[in-house]
Protein backbone atom coordinates (compact mmCIF):
# COMPACT_ATOMS: atom_id res chain seq x y z
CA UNK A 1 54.70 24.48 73.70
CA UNK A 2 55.55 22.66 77.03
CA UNK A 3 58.81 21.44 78.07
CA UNK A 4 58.32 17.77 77.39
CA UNK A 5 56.91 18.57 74.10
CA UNK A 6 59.66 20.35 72.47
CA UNK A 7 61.58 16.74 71.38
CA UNK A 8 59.08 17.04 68.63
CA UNK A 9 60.73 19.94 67.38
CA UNK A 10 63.25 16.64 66.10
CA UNK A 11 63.68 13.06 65.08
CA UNK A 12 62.53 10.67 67.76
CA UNK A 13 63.21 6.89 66.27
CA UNK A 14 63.16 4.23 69.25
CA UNK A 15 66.80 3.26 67.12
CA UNK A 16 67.65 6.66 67.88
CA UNK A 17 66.74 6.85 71.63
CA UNK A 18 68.29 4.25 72.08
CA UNK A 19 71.71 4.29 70.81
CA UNK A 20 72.32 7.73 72.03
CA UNK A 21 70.81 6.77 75.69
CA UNK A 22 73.57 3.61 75.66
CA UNK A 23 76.23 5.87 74.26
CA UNK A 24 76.07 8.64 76.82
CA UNK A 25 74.60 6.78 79.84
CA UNK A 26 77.34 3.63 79.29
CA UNK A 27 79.77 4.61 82.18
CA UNK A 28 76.62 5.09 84.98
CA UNK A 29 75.05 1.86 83.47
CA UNK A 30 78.90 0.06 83.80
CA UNK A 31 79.25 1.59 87.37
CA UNK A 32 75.81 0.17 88.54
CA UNK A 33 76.32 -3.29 87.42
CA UNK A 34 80.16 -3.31 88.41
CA UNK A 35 78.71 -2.31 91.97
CA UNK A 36 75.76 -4.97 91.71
CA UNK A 37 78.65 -7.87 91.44
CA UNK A 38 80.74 -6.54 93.20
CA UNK A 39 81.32 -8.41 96.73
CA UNK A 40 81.42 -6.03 99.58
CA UNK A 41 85.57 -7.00 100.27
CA UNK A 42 86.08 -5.41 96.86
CA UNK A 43 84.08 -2.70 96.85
CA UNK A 44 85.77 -1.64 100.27
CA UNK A 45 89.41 -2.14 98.17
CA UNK A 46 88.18 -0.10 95.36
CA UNK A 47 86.84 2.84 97.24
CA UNK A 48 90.46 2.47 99.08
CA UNK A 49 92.16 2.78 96.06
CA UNK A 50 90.14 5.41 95.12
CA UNK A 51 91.04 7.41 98.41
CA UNK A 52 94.91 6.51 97.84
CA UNK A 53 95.03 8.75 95.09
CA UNK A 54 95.54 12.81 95.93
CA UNK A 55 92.24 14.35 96.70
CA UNK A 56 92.00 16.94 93.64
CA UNK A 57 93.86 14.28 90.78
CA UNK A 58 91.16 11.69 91.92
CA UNK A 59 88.67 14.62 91.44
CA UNK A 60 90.06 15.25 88.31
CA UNK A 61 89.89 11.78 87.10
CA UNK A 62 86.09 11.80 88.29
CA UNK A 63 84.99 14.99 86.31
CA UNK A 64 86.54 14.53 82.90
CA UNK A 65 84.93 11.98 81.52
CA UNK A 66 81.45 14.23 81.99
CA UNK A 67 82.83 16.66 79.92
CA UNK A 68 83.21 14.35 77.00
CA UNK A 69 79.72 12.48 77.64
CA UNK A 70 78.05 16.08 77.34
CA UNK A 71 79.99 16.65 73.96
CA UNK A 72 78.54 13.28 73.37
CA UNK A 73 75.20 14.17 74.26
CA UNK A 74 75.15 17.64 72.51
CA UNK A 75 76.08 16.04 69.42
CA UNK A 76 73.88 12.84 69.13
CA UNK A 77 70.49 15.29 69.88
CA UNK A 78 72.01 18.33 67.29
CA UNK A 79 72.73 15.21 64.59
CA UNK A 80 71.17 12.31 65.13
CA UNK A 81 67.91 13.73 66.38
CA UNK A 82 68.32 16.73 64.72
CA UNK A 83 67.01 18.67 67.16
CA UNK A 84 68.16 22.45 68.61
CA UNK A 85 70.34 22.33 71.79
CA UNK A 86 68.05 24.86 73.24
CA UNK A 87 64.79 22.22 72.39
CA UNK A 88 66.13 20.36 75.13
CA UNK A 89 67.12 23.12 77.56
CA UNK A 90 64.03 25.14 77.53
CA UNK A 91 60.86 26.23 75.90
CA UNK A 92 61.84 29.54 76.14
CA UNK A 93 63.15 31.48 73.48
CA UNK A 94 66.40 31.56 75.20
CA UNK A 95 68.44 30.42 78.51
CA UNK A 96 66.81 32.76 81.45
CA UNK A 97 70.29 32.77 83.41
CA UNK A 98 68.78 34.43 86.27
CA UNK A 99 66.37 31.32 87.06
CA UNK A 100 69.69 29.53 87.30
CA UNK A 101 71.47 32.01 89.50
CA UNK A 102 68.65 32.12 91.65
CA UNK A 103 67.87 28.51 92.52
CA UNK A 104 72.01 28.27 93.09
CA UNK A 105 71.53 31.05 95.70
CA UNK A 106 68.76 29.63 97.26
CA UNK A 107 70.17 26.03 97.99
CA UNK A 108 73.83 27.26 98.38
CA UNK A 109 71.66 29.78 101.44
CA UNK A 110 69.73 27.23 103.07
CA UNK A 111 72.61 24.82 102.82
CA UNK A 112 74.88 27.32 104.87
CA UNK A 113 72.46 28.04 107.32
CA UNK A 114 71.79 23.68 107.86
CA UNK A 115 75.29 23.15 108.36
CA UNK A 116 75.66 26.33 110.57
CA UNK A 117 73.10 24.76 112.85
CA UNK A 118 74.82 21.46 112.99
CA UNK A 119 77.90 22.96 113.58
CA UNK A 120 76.51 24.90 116.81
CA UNK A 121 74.50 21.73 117.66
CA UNK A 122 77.95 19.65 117.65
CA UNK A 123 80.92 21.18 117.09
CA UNK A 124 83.21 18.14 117.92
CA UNK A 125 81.63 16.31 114.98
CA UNK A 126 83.54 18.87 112.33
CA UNK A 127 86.87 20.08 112.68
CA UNK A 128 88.92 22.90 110.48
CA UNK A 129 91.33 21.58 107.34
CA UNK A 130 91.53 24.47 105.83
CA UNK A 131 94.87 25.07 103.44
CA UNK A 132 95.14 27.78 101.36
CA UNK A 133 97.16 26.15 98.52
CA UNK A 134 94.61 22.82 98.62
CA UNK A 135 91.61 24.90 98.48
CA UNK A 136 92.25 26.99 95.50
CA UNK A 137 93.53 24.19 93.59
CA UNK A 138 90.06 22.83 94.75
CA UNK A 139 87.97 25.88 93.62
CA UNK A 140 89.49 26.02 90.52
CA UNK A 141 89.40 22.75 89.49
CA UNK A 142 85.30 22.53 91.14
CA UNK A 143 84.56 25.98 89.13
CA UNK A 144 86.11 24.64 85.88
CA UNK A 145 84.87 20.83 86.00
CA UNK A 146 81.54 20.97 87.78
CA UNK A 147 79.01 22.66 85.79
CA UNK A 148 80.56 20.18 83.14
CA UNK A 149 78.98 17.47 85.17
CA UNK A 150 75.34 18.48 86.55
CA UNK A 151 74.87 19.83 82.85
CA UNK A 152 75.54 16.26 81.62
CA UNK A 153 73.51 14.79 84.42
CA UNK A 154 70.67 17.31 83.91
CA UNK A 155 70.56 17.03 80.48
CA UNK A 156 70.62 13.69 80.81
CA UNK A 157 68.33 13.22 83.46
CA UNK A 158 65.49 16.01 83.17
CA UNK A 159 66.37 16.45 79.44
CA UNK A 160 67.10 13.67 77.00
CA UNK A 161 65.64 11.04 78.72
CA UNK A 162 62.27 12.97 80.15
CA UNK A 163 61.57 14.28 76.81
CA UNK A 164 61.92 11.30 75.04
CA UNK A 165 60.33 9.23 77.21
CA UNK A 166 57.74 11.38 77.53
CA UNK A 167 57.02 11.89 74.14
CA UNK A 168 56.84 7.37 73.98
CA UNK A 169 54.82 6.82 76.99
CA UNK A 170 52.40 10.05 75.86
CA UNK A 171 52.28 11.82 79.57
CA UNK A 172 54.59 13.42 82.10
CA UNK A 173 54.15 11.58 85.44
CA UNK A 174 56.09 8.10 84.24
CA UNK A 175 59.05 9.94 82.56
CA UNK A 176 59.02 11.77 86.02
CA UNK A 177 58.81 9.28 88.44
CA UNK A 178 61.22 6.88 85.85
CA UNK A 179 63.75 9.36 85.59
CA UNK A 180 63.90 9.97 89.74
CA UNK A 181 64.22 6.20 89.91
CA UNK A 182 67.38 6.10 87.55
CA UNK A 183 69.06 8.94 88.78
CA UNK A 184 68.73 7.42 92.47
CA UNK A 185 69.84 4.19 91.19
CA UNK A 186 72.90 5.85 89.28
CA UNK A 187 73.78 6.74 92.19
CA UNK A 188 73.51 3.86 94.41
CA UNK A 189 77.60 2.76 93.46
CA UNK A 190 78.75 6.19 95.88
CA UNK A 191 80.36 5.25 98.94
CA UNK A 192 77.49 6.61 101.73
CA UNK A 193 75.00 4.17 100.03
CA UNK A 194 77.48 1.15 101.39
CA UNK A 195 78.38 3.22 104.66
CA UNK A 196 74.86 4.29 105.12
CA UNK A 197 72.60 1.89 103.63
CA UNK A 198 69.76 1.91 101.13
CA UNK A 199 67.99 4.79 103.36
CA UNK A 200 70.68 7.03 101.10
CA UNK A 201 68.36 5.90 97.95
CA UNK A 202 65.96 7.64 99.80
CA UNK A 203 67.71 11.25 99.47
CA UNK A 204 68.90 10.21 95.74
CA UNK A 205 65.46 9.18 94.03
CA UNK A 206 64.22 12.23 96.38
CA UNK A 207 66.14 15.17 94.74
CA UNK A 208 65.89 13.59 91.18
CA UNK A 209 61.97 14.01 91.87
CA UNK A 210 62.91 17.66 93.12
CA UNK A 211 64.84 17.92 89.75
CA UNK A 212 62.24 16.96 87.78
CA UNK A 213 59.38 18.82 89.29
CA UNK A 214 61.70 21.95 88.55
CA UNK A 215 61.61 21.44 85.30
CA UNK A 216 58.44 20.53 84.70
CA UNK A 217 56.48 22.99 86.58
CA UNK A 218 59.33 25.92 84.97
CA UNK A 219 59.22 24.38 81.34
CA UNK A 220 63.02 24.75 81.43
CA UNK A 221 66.27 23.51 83.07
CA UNK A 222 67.35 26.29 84.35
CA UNK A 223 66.30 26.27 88.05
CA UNK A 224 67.82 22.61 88.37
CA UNK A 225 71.01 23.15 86.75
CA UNK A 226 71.40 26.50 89.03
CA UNK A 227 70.17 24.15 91.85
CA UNK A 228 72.51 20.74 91.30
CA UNK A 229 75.56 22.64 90.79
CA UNK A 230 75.19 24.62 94.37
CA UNK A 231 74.56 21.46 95.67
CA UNK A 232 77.52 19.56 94.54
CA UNK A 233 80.30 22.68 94.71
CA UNK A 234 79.16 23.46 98.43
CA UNK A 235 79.37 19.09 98.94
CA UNK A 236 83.11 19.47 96.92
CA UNK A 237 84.24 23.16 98.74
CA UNK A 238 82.85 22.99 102.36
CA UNK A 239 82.83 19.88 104.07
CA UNK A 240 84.46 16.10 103.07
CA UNK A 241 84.47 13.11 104.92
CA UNK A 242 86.09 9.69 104.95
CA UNK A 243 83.10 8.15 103.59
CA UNK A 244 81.94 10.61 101.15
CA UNK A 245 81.50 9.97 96.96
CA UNK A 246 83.84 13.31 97.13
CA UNK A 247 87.14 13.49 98.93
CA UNK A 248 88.44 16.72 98.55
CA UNK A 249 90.55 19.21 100.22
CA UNK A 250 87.30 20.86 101.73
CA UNK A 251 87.43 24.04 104.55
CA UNK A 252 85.59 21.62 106.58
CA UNK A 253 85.99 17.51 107.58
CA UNK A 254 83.61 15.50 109.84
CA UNK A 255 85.82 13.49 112.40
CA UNK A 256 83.94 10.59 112.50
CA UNK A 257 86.12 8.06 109.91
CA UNK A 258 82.05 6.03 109.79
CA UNK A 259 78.88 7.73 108.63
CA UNK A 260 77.02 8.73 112.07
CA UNK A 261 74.35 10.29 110.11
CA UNK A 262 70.63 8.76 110.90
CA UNK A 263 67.81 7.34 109.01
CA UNK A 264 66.17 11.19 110.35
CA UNK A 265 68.62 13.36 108.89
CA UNK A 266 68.76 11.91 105.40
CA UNK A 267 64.76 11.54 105.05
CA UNK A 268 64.37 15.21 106.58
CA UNK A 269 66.28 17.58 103.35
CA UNK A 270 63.39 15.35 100.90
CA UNK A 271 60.44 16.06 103.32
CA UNK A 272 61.15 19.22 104.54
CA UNK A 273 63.72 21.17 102.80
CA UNK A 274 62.33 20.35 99.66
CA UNK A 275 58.47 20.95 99.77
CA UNK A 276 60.15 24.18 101.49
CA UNK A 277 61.82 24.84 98.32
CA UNK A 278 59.41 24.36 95.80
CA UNK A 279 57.16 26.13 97.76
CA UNK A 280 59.20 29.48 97.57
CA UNK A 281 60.10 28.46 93.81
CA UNK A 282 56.42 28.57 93.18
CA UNK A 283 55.64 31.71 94.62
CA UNK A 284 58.08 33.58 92.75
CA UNK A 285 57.53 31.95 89.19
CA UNK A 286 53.97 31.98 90.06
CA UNK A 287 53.23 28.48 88.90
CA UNK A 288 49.52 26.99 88.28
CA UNK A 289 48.60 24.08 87.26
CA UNK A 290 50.09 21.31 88.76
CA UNK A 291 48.24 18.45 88.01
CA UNK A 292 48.85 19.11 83.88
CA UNK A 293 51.83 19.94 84.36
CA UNK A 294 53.07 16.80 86.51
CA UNK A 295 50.54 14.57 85.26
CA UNK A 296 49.49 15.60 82.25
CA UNK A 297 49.25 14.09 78.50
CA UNK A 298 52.03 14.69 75.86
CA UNK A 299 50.17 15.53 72.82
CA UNK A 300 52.10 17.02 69.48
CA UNK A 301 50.68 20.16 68.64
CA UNK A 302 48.82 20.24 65.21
């Protein structure tokens, strides 16, 4: 049994999809439209106020509520749906940990080595904050509240909603492409899409697609949930700026107080970095198949 296919291990009512997709997905769905009528003046006030507050409390107040909405989510899919937590974490018998710790070494790697180059390349750009005290209040707080919330976006994102859409719409491509979309567009209320522009949507809809390729191609979650939290613990721990979603007491700060980042450096991680790591992805896990798998038909099994 594929990935996609194990929501019919459950109940899947629309009434049910629905509700729980409203329920858990309320606060991205109330950021999005608060940002889409928002004028720019009060955006600009907001992410002030936002930057007023001391760097870990404010990352405090950003991660709790995801530990709640996964709760949420747990207990909608166990109940409601009746369906195993594991249905919509794998199709393996069990959680294969090591796919996880993997995929978090291999972005946390190539991620090191990028910003080692761009540190070479322009050292003036990125100057040392480090303080002892600040930093482990960091790390504990980013080991603690973090995997809290790329599990809720992941099983969000490449879980609930793939599955279930993909089990409405009868193949994989639109639940994979959809999902992409929403996750970019969740996204699109974080500061460096205002600083930056809608080039940043790019890079968003980009590593959803990433995301979802993982976990279609590896019938399981575990390589993107390994995967998203490297990303966003190496975005919390090494380097913050003035216009970033995170503002944290990182070892690292870029000087500039304005996003000097171009159109080229945001396009290149989705065009290059990430062909380059599905490509070593699918020559460890040996996947075949591609075109099924990606663009397939959802059938129930007899």
């Amino acid at each position: 049994m594929n990935y996609i296919n194990q929501a019919y291990k459950g109940k899947n009512s629309i009434w049910m999809f629905v509700l729980t997709s409203i329920l858990v997905s309320g606060i991205f769905i109330l950021n999005f439209i608060y940002y889409l009528f928002t004028s720019e003046e009060d955006m600009e006030k907001a992410y002030d106020l936002m930057n007023s507050i001391p760097a870990n409390l404010s990352l405090i107040i950003n991660l709790l509520p995801f530990v709640f909405l996964l709760g949420l989510l747990f207990l909608l899919v166990n109940k409601l749906h009746q369906r195993s937590i594991l249905s919509l974490s794998t199709s393996r018998s069990k959680m294969d940990w090591s796919r996880s710790f993997f995929s978090f070494m291999l972005i946390v790697g190539i991620s090191l080595f990028t910003f080692g180059i761009s540190a070479y390349l322009d050292p003036s750009a990125i100057e040392l904050q480090f303080d002892l005290v600040k930093f482990s209040i960091l790390f504990i707080i980013s080991i603690l509240l973090f995997p809290f919330q790329i599990a809720l976006e992941e099983f969000l994102f490449r879980g609930y909603l793939m599955q279930q859409i993909g089990v409405i719409v009868k193949n994989k491509w639109f639940p994979l492409i959809l999902t992409s979309v929403i996750f970019g567009v969740f996204h699109s209320a974080n500061p460096e899409v205002a600083e930056m522009g809608l080039i940043t949507m790019v890079f968003y809809i980009g590593t959803g697609l990433l995301l979802g390729i993982m976990t279609l191609m590896d019938d399981g979650l575990e390589l993107a949930l390994g995967f998203h939290l490297g990303n966003n613990l190496l975005a919390a721990l090494l380097i913050t700026s003035d216009w970033s979603a995170l503002q944290t007491d990182a070892v690292f700060r870029y000087t500039s107080v304005e996003a000097n980042i171009t159109n080229l450096e945001i396009i290149i991680p989705v065009v290059l970095i990430y062909p380059l790591l599905l490509f070593i992805l699918t020559k460890k896990y040996k996947w075949t198949d591609w075109k099924n798998r990606l663009l397939g038909s959802v059938i129930k099994d007899a």
